[in-house]
Protein backbone atom coordinates (compact mmCIF):
# COMPACT_ATOMS: atom_id res chain seq x y z
CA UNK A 1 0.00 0.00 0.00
CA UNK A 2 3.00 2.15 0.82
CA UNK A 3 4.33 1.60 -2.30
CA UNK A 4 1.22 2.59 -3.84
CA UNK A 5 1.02 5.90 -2.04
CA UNK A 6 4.62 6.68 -3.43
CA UNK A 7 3.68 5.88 -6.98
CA UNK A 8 1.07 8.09 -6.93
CA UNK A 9 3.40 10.65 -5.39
CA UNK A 10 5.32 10.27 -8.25
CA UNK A 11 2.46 11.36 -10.76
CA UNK A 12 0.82 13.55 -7.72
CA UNK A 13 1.38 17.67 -8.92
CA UNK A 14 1.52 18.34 -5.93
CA UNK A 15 3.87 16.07 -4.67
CA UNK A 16 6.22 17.03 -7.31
CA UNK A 17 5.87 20.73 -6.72
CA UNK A 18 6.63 19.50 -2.83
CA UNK A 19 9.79 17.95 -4.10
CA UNK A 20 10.67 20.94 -6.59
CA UNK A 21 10.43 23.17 -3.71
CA UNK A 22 12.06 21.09 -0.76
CA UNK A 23 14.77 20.34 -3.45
CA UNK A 24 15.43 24.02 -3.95
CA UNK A 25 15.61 24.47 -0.34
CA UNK A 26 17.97 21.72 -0.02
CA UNK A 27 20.06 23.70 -2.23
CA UNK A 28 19.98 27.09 -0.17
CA UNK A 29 20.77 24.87 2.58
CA UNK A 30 23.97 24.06 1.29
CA UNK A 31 24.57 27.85 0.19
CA UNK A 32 24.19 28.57 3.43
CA UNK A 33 26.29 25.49 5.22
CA UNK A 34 28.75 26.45 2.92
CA UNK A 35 29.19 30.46 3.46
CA UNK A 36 28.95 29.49 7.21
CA UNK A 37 31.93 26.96 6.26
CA UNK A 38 34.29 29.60 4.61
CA UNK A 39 33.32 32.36 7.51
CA UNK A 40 34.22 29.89 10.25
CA UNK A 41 37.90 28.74 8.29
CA UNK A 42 38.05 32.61 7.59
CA UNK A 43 37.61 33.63 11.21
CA UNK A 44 39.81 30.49 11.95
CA UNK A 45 42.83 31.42 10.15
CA UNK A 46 42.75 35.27 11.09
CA UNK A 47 42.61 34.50 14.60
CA UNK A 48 46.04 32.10 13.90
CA UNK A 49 47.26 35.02 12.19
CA UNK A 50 46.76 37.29 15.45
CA UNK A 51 47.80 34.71 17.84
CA UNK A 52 51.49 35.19 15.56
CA UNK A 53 51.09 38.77 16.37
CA UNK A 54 49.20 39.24 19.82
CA UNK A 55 48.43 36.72 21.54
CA UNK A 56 46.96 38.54 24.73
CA UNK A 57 44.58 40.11 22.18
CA UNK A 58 43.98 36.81 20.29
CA UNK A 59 43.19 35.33 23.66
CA UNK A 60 40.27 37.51 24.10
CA UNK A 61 39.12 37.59 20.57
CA UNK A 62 38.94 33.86 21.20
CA UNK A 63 36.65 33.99 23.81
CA UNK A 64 34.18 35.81 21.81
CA UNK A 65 34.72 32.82 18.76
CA UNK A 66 34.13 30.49 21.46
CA UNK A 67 30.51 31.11 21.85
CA UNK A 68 30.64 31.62 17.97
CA UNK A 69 31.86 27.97 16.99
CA UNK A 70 29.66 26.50 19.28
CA UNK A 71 26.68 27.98 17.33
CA UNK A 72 28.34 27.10 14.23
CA UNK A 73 28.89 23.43 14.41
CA UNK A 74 25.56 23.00 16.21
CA UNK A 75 24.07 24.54 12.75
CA UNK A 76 26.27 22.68 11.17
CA UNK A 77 25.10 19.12 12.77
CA UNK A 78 21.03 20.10 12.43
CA UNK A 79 21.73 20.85 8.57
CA UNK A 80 24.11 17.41 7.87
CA UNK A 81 21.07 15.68 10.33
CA UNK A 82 18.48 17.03 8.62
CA UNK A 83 20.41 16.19 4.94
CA UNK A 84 20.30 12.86 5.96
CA UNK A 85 16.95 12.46 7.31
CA UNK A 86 15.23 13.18 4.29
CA UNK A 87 15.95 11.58 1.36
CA UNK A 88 15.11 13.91 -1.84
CA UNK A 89 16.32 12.15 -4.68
CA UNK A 90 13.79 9.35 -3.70
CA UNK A 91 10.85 10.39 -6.01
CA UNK A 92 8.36 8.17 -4.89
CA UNK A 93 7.94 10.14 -1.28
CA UNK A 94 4.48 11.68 -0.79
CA UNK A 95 3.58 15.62 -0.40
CA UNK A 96 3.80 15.08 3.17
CA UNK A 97 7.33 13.74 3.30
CA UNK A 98 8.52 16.93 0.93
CA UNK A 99 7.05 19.55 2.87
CA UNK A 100 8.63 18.12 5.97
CA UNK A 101 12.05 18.03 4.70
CA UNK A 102 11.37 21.38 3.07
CA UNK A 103 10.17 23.30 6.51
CA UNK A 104 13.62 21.71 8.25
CA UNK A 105 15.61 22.61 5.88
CA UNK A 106 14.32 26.08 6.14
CA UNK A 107 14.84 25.62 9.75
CA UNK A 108 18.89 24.79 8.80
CA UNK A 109 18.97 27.54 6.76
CA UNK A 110 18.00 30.59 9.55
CA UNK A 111 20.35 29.05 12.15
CA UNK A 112 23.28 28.28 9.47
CA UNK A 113 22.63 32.61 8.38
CA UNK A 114 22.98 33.12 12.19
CA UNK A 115 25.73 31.41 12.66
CA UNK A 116 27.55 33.29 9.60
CA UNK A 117 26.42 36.26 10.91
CA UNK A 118 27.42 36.11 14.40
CA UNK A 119 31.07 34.97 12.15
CA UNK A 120 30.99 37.59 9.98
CA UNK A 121 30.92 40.03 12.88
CA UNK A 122 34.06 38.65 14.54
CA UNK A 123 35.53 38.81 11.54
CA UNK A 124 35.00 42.47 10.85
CA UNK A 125 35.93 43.47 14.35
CA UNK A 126 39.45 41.24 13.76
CA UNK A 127 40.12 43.11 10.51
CA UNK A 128 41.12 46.51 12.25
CA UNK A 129 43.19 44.95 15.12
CA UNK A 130 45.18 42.52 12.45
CA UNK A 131 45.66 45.57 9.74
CA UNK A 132 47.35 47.39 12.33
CA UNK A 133 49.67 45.07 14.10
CA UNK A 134 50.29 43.78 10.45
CA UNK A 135 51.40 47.34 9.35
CA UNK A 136 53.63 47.51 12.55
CA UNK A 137 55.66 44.62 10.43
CA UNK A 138 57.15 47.14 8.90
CA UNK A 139 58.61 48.20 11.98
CA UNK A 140 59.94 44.50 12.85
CA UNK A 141 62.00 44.23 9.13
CA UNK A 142 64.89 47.05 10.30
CA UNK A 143 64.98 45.93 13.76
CA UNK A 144 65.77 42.14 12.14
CA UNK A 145 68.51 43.86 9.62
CA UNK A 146 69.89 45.50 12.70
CA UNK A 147 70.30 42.35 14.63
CA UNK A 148 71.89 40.70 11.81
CA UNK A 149 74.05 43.10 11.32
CA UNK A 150 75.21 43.48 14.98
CA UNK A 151 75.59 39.41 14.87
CA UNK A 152 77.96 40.05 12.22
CA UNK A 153 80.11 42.69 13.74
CA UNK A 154 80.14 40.76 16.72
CA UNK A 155 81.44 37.73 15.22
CA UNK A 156 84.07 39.92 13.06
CA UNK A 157 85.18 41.33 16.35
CA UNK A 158 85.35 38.15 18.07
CA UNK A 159 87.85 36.80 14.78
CA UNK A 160 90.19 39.43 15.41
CA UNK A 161 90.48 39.13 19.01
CA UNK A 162 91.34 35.29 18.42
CA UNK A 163 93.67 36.16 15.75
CA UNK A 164 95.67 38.57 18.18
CA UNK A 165 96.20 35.36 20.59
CA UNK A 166 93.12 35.73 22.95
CA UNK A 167 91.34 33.18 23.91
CA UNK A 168 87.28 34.87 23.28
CA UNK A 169 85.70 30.86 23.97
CA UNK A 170 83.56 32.83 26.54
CA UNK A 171 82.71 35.56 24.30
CA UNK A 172 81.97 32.33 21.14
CA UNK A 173 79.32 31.09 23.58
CA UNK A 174 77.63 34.26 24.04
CA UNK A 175 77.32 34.87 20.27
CA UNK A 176 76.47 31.33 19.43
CA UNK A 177 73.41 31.47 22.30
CA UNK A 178 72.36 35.07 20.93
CA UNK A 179 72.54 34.26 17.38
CA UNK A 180 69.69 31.50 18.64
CA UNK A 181 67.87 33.55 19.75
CA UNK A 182 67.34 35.58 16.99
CA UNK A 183 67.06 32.50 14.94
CA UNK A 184 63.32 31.94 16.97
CA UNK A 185 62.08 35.18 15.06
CA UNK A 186 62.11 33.05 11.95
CA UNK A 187 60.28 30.22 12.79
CA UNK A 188 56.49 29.93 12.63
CA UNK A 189 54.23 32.63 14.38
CA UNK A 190 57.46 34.76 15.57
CA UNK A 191 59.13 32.20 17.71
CA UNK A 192 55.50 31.99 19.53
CA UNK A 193 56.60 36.05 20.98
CA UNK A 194 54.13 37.77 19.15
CA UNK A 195 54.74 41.10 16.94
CA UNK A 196 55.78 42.87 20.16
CA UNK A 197 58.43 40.17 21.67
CA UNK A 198 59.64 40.14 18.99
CA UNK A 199 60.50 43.58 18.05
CA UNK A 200 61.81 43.47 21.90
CA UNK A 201 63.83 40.12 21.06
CA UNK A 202 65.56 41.87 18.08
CA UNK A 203 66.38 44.47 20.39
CA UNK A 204 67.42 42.78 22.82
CA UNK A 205 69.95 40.64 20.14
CA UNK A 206 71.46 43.94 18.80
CA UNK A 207 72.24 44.89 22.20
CA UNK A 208 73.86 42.11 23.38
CA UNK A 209 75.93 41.47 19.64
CA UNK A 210 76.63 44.68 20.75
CA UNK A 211 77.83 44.40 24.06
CA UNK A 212 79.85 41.06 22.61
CA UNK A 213 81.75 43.76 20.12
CA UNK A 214 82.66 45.65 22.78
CA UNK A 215 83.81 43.01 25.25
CA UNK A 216 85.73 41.49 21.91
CA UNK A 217 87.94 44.48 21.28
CA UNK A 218 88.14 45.39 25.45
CA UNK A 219 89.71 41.55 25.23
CA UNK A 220 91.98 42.45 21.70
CA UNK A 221 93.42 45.56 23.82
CA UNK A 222 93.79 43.67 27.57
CA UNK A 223 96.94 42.39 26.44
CA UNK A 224 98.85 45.67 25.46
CA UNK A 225 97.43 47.27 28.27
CA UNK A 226 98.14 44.07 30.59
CA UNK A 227 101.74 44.24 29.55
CA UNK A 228 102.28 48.01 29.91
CA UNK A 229 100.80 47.78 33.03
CA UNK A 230 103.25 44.39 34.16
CA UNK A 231 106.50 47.17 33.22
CA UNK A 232 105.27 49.80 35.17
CA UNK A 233 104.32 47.47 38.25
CA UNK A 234 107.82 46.27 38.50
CA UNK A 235 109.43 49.47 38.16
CA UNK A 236 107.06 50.67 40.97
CA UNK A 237 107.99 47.26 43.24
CA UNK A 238 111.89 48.34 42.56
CA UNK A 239 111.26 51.92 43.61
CA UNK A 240 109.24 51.13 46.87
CA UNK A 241 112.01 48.44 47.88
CA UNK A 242 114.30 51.60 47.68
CA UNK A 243 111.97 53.50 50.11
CA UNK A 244 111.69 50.92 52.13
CA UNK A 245 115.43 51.05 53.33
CA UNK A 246 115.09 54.98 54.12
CA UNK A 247 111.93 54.04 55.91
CA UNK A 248 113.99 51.84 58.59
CA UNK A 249 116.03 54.69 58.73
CA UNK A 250 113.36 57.33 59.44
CA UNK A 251 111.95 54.60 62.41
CA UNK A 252 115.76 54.61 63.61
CA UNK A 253 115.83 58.08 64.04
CA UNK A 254 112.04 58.38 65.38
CA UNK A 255 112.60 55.91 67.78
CA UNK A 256 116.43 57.94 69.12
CA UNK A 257 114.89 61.66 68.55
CA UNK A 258 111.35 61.49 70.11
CA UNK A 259 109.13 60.83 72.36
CA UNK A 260 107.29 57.31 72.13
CA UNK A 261 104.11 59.50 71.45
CA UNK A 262 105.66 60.87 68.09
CA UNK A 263 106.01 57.49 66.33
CA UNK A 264 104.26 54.51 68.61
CA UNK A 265 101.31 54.62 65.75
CA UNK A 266 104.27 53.76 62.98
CA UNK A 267 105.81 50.99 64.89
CA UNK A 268 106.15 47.64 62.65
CA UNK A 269 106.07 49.93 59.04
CA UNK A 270 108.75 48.43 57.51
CA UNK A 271 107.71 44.88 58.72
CA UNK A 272 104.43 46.04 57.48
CA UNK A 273 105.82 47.50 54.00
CA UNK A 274 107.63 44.42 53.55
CA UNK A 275 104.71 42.13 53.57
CA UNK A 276 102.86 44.26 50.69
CA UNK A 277 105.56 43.90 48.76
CA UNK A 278 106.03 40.29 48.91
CA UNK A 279 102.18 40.27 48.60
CA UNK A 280 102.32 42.74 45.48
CA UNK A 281 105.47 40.60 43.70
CA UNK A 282 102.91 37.25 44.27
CA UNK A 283 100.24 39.42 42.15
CA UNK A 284 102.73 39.93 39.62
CA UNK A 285 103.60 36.57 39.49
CA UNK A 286 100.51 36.10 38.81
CA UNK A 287 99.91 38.32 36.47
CA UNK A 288 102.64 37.15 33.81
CA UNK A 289 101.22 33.36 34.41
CA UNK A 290 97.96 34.41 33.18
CA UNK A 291 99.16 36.70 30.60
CA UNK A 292 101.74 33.54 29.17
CA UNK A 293 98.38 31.24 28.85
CA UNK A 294 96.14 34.36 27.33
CA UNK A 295 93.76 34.43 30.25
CA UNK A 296 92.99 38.36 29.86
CA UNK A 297 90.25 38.22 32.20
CA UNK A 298 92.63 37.12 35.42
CA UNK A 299 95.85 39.09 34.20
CA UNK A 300 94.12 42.62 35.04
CA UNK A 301 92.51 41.68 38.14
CA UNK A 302 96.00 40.34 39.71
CA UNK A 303 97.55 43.24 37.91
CA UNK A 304 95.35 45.59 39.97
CA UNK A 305 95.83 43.37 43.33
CA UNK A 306 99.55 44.36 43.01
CA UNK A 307 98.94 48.38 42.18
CA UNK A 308 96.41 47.82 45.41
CA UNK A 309 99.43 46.32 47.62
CA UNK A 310 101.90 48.78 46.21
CA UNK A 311 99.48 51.08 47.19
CA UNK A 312 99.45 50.64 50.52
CA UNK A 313 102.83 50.10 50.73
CA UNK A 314 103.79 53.41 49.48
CA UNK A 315 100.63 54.94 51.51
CA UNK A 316 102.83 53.29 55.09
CA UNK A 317 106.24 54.67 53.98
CA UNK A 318 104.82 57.95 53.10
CA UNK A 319 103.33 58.32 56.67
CA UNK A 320 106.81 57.26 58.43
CA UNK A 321 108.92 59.69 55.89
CA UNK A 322 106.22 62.47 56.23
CA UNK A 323 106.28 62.19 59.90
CA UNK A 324 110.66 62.76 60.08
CA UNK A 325 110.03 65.83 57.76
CA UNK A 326 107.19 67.42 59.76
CA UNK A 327 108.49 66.47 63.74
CA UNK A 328 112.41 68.05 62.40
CA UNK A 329 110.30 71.23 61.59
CA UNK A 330 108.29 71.90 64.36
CA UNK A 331 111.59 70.93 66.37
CA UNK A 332 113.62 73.48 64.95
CA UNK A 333 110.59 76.35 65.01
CA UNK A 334 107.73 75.03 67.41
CA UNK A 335 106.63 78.44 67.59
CA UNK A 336 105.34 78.86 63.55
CA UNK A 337 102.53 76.02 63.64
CA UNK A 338 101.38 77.83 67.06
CA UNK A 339 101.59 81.44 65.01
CA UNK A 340 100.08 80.22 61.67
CA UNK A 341 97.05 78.18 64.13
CA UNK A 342 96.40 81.47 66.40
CA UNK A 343 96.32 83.33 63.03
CA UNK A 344 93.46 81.20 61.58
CA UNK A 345 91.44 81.28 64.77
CA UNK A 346 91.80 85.73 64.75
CA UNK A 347 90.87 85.65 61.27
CA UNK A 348 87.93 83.81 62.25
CA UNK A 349 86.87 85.76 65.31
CA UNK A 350 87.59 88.94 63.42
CA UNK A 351 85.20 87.45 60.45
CA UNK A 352 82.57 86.91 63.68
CA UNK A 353 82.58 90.25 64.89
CA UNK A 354 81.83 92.02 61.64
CA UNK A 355 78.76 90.65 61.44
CA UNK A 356 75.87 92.87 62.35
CA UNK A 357 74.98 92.99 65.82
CA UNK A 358 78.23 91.33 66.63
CA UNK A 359 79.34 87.60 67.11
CA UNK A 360 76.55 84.95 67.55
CA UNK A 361 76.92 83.40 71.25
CA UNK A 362 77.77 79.95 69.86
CA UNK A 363 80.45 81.55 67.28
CA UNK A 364 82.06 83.67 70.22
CA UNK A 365 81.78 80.73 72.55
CA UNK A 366 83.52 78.33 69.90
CA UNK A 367 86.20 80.79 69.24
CA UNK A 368 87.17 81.39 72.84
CA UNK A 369 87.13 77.74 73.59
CA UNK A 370 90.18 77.39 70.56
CA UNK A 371 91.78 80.76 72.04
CA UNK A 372 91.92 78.99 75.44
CA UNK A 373 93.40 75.58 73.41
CA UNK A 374 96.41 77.72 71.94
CA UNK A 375 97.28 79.14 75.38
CA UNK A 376 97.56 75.11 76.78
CA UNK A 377 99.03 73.76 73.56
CA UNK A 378 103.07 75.06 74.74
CA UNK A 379 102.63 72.90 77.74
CA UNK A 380 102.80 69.67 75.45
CA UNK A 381 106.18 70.84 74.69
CA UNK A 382 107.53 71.06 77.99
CA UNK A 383 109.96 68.40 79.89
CA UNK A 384 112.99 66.34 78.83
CA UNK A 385 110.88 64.87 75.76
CA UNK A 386 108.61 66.93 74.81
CA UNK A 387 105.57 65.19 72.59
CA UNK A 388 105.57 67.36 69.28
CA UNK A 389 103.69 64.76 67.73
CA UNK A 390 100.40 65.52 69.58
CA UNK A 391 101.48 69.15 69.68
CA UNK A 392 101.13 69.30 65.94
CA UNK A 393 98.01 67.31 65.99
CA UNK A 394 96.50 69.81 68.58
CA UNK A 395 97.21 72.92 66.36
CA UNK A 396 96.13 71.08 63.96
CA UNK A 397 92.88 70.72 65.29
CA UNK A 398 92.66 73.79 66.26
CA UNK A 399 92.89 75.20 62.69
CA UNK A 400 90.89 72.91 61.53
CA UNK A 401 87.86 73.39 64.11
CA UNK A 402 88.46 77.06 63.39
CA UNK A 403 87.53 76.80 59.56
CA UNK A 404 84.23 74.65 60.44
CA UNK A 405 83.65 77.78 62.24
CA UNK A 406 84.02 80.39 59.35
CA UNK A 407 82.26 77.91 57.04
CA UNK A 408 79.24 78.54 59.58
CA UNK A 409 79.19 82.28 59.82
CA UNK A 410 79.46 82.23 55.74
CA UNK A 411 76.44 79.63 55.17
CA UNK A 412 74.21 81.39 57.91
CA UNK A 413 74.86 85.05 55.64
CA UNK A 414 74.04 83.67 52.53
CA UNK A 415 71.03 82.21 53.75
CA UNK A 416 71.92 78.83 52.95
């Protein structure tokens, strides 16, 4: 009977009109299945493309394509359901069965526009965001050429540093790891940095070739300087040795001439000079070990050790030689360090005084106090060994207390 019915559905107008029309339907079905196909590999690809570019904003345009998809492939399952629920090339169906398959197709056809609508939308609010970060490529291409180009230098500096005799492994490793990371720019999507990292990243690899250059040709010039530096060091060793005798005489006489006062702070200077030396000849040795194996990293730093011990060498024989020079001076006039102090503290009072209204109390107090300090500072000098040592330091004081002073009265005129 069934087969009946669809005979007569075959020769039925109306069933045939049915079919004509679901069968046209069918086909804007697939229009539409297949514009909401191309939207959804469209939107697809452009949000791969900003994901290359941005990928905190292709994050969040992501979100919003969530939602999107979702309404897309459930579109796209009703329309491939409803496809294959209705068979339309069978001829023999009735009216009925063509209607029905032509109201759900119509039904695939509204949610499969929505769907490339709600597509189409994302996609027009991606075009603006993409056309600018893709102009900003523009930007990226110089920043590349510059890294290259400071990858080359570097490794033209590094060359000429090894062909000098230096040893630049250090300085290889650096390139080789920078050069690396410039290579991650080329590979797909920017290295995964984005448009941004990876103008920083080129950047950053300019700098650092950069900075490799610079280390390359410091490295190229450490041994000249190393080796000027090794000449004058020993010359400077030699010389201090020679002060070092005239020091033990200076304690000699210290020790016969003065008080224990005047030179108890210098005792054990030459034992004292004598151990930088032999501390400062060590650097040295050293320093022409590392320089005979090309390590131009270590030579300076024990080459600057031994100025250091030198240093302080010279800096103890200075103080015992200084000391002679300035205790036979006050001994033969102990009066002129008294004159030239009192002199500095007058000028100071007389600078107080002129001010208007007079001296301020804490000036005039200060002053006095120093006045009443040079009257006591003769008694230092009195008995069979009289301590000119501390006499000297006193004045000294003094004077230099009587300055602070003047420095006061000044700042408090000029309103400072």
């Amino acid at each position: 009977m069934a087969r009946d019915q669809r005979r007569r559905g075959r020769r039925d107008p109306r069933a045939v009109q049915a079919r004509e029309g679901a069968l046209a339907t069918r086909e804007e079905a697939f229009q539409a299945f297949f514009d909401m196909d191309q939207a959804q590999k469209f939107v697809t690809a452009r949000l791969t493309v900003l994901g290359d570019l941005d990928g905190e904003a292709a994050g969040r345009m992501r979100r919003r394509a969530t939602d999107a998809d979702a309404a897309a492939d459930k579109a796209a399952a009703e329309y491939i359901g409803v496809v294959d629920g209705h068979d339309l090339d069978d001829e023999d169906r009735s009216m009925i069965e063509y209607e029905d398959a032509g109201r759900a197709l119509r039904g695939t056809v509204a949610a499969l526009r929505r769907a490339t609508e709600t597509l189409n939308r994302l996609a027009a609010d991606l075009a603006p965001l993409i056309a600018r970060l893709e102009s900003s490529l523009d930007d990226l291409a110089p920043l590349l050429r510059g890294a290259r180009e400071a990858l080359g230098a570097a490794r033209g500096a590094i060359d000429s540093a090894s062909a000098k005799g230096m040893d630049p492994a250090e300085l290889e490793g650096d390139l080789n790891t920078t050069r690396a990371r410039l290579a991650e720019l080329t590979g797909e999507g920017l290295g995964g940095l984005g448009l941004r990292g990876a103008m920083e990243r080129a950047r950053e690899v300019r700098g650092t070739a950069e900075q490799i250059v610079e280390a390359a040709r410091e490295l190229a010039e450490a041994s000249e300087r190393t080796r000027n530096g090794l000449a004058s060091v020993r010359t400077r060793a030699q010389m201090t040795e020679g002060r070092r005798a005239r020091v033990e005489e200076a304690m000699s006489e210290l020790r016969r001439t003065y008080a224990m006062a005047c030179w108890q702070d210098l005792r054990g200077a030459p034992e004292a000079i004598g151990q930088a030396l032999e501390r400062a000849r060590e650097r040295i040795a050293e320093t022409e070990r590392a320089a005979s194996v090309g390590d131009w990293k270590e030579a300076p730093r024990a080459l600057a050790a031994a100025r250091t011990e030198l240093k302080d060498a010279e800096r103890r024989a200075a103080r015992v030689t200084d000391r002679v020079t300035e205790l036979r001076a006050v001994t033969a006039d102990p009066r002129g360090p008294l004159d030239r102090a009192r002199f500095t503290v007058r000028d100071a009072q007389r600078l107080a005084v002129a001010a208007p209204g007079g001296a301020a109390p804490r000036h005039a107090r200060a002053l006095d106090a120093l006045v009443t300090r040079l009257d006591r500072a003769p008694a230092l000098l009195e008995g069979a060994s009289p301590d000119y040592w501390t006499y000297l330091t006193e004045l000294r004081a003094i004077t230099d207390r009587a300055r602070d002073v003047v420095e006061a009265i000044r700042a408090e005129r000029s309103g400072a």
